[in-house]
Protein backbone atom coordinates (compact mmCIF):
# COMPACT_ATOMS: atom_id res chain seq x y z
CA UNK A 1 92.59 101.56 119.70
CA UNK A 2 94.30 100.02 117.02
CA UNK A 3 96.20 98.12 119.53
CA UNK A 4 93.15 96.40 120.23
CA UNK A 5 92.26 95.80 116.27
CA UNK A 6 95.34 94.27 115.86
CA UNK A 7 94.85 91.83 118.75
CA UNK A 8 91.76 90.64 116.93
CA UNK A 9 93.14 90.09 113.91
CA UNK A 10 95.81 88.18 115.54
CA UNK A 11 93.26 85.81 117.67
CA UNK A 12 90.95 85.76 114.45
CA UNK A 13 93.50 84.40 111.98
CA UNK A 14 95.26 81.70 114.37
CA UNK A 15 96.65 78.86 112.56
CA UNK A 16 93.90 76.73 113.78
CA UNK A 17 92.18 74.86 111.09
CA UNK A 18 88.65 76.33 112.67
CA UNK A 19 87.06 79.52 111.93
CA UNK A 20 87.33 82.80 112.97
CA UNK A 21 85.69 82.90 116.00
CA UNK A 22 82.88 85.56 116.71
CA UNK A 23 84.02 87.51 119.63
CA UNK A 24 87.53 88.70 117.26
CA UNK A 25 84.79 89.09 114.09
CA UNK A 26 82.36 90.93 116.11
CA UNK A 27 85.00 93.55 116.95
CA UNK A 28 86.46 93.13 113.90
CA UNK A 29 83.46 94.64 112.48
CA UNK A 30 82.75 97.33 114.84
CA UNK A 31 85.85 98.95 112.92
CA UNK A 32 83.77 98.66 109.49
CA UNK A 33 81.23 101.44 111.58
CA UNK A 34 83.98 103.80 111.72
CA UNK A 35 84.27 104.05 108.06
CA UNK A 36 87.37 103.84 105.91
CA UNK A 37 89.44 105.27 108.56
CA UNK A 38 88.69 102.28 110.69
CA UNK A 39 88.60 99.55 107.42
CA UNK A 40 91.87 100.69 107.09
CA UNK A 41 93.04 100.03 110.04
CA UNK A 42 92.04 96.54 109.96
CA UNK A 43 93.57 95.92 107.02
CA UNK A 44 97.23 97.03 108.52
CA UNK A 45 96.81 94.37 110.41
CA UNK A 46 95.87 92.08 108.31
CA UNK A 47 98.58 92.88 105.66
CA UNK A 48 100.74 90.93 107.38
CA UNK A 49 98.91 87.61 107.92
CA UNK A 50 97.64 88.01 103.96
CA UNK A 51 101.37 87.64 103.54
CA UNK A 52 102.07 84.52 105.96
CA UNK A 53 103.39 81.65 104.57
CA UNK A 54 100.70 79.19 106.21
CA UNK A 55 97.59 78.89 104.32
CA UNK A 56 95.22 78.67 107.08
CA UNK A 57 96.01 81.93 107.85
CA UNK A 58 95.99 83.61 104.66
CA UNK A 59 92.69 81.84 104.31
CA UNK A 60 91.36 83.16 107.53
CA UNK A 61 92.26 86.33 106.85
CA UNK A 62 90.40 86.00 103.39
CA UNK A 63 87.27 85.29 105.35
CA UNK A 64 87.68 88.31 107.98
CA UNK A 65 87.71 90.17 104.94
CA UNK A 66 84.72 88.55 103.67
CA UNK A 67 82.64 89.07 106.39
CA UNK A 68 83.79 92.45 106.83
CA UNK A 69 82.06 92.91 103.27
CA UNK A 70 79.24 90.82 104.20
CA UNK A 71 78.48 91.92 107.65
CA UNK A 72 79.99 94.77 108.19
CA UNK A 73 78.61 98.83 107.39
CA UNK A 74 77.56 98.22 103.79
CA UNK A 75 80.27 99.17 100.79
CA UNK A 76 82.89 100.60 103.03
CA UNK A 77 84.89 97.63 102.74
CA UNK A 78 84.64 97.57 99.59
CA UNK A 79 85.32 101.03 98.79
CA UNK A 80 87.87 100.67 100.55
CA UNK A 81 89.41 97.77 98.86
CA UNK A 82 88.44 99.13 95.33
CA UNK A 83 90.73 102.41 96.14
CA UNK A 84 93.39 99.94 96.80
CA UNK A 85 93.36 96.30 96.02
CA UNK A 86 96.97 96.21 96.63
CA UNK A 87 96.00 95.98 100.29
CA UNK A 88 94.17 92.42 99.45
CA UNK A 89 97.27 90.77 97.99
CA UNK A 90 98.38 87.36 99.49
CA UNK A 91 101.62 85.84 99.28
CA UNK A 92 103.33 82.20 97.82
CA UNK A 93 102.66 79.71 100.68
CA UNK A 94 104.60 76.76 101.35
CA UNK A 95 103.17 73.58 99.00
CA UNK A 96 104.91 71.10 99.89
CA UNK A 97 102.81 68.93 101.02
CA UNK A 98 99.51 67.58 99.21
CA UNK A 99 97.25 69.43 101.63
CA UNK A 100 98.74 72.92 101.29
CA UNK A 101 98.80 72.42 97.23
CA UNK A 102 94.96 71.76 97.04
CA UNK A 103 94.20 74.29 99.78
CA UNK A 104 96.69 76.87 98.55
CA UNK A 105 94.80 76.51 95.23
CA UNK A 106 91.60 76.93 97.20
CA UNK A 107 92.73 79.95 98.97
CA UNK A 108 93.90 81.79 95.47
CA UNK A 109 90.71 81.66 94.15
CA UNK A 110 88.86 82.52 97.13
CA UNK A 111 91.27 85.82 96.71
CA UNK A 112 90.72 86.24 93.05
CA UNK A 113 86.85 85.96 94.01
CA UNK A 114 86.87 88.72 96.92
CA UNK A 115 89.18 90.64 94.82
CA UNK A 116 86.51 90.20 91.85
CA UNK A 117 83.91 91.97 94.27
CA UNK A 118 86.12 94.57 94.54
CA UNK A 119 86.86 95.34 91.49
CA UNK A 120 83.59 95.21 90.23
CA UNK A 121 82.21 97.98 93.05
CA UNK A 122 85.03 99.95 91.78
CA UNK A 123 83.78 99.65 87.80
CA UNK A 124 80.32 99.87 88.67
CA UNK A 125 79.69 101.52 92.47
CA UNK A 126 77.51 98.59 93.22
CA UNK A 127 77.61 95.86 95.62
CA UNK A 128 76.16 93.02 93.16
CA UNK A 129 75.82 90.24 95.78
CA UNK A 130 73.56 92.52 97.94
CA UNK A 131 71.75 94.46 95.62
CA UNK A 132 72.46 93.78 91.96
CA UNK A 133 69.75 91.77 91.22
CA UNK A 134 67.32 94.94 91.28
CA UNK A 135 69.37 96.98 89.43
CA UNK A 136 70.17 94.60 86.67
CA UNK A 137 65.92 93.65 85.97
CA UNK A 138 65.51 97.38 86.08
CA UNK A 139 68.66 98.63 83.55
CA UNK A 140 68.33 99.11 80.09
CA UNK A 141 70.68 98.45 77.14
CA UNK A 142 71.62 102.33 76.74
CA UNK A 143 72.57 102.93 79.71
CA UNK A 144 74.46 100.21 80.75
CA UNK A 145 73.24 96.61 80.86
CA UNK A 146 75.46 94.71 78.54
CA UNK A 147 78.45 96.22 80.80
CA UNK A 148 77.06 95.35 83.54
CA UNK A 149 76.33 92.23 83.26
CA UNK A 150 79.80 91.15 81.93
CA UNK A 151 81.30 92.41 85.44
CA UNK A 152 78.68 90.40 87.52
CA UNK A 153 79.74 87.68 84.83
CA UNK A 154 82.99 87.57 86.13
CA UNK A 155 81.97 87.77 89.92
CA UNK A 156 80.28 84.68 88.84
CA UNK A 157 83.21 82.88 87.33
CA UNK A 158 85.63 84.07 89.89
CA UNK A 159 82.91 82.49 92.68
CA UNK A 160 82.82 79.68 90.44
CA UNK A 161 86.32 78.59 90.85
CA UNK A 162 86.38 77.97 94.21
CA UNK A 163 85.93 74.35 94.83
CA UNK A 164 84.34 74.02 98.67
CA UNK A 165 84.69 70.64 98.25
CA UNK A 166 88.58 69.34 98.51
């Protein structure tokens, strides 16, 4: 089977400027149902194109990861990543060029930003994008808030840096 997870990976992070497409996401995620044995899998594969030296592929596999957060069986990714962010690092890309400066700026914050989710599940055990905003109108000062609200504070900031625009 993992075989097969790895061949996904593969056709989902081509160095195609395009995105992922669905039918290598859609089994991509199918792994997320398996729980951290299968998240983990994914991610061996992935190691290696979060390490390539071509930023479209580094940023691809940014967004499989993304959507495997998003989409997939809710907090195992990012259990998963909070046990071990090491598994989320990305290599120094070629920048020569003007494009793969800007874009390899681009593609370190996106990775400071998904590594920001991860670390705040880890500090806090809660998926903020999906269901913080409940939490935080219902928490009080004693038993948390002011904590709290400094990690989704820097989810925010670490979103905030990524500039969708160049």
């Amino acid at each position: 089977m993992s075989g097969s997870f790895e061949k996904s990976v593969k056709g989902g992070t081509k160095i195609k400027l395009a995105a992922p497409k669905a039918k290598y996401v859609e089994h991509i995620l199918i792994a997320t149902h398996a729980g951290e044995a299968g998240v983990a899998e994914i991610f061996r594969a992935l190691q290696n194109r979060l390490r390539d030296s071509t930023w479209t592929i580094v940023f691809k596999s940014l967004i499989i990861a993304h959507l495997m957060i998003r989409e997939g069986e809710p907090n195992v990714t990012l259990k998963y990543l909070s046990n071990s962010p090491s598994k989320l690092a990305i290599s120094n890309f070629s920048d020569g060029f003007f494009t793969a400066q800007v874009q390899g700026t681009n593609v370190r914050h996106y990775h400071g930003y998904v590594l920001s989710r991860a670390k705040a599940f880890r500090d806090t055990k809660v998926d903020w994008v999906r269901e913080g905003q409940a939490r935080l109108k219902k928490q009080t000062v004693s038993k948390g808030l002011l904590r709290e609200t400094k990690t989704v504070q820097m989810q925010i900031n670490a979103l905030l840096k990524c500039d969708v625009s160049a």
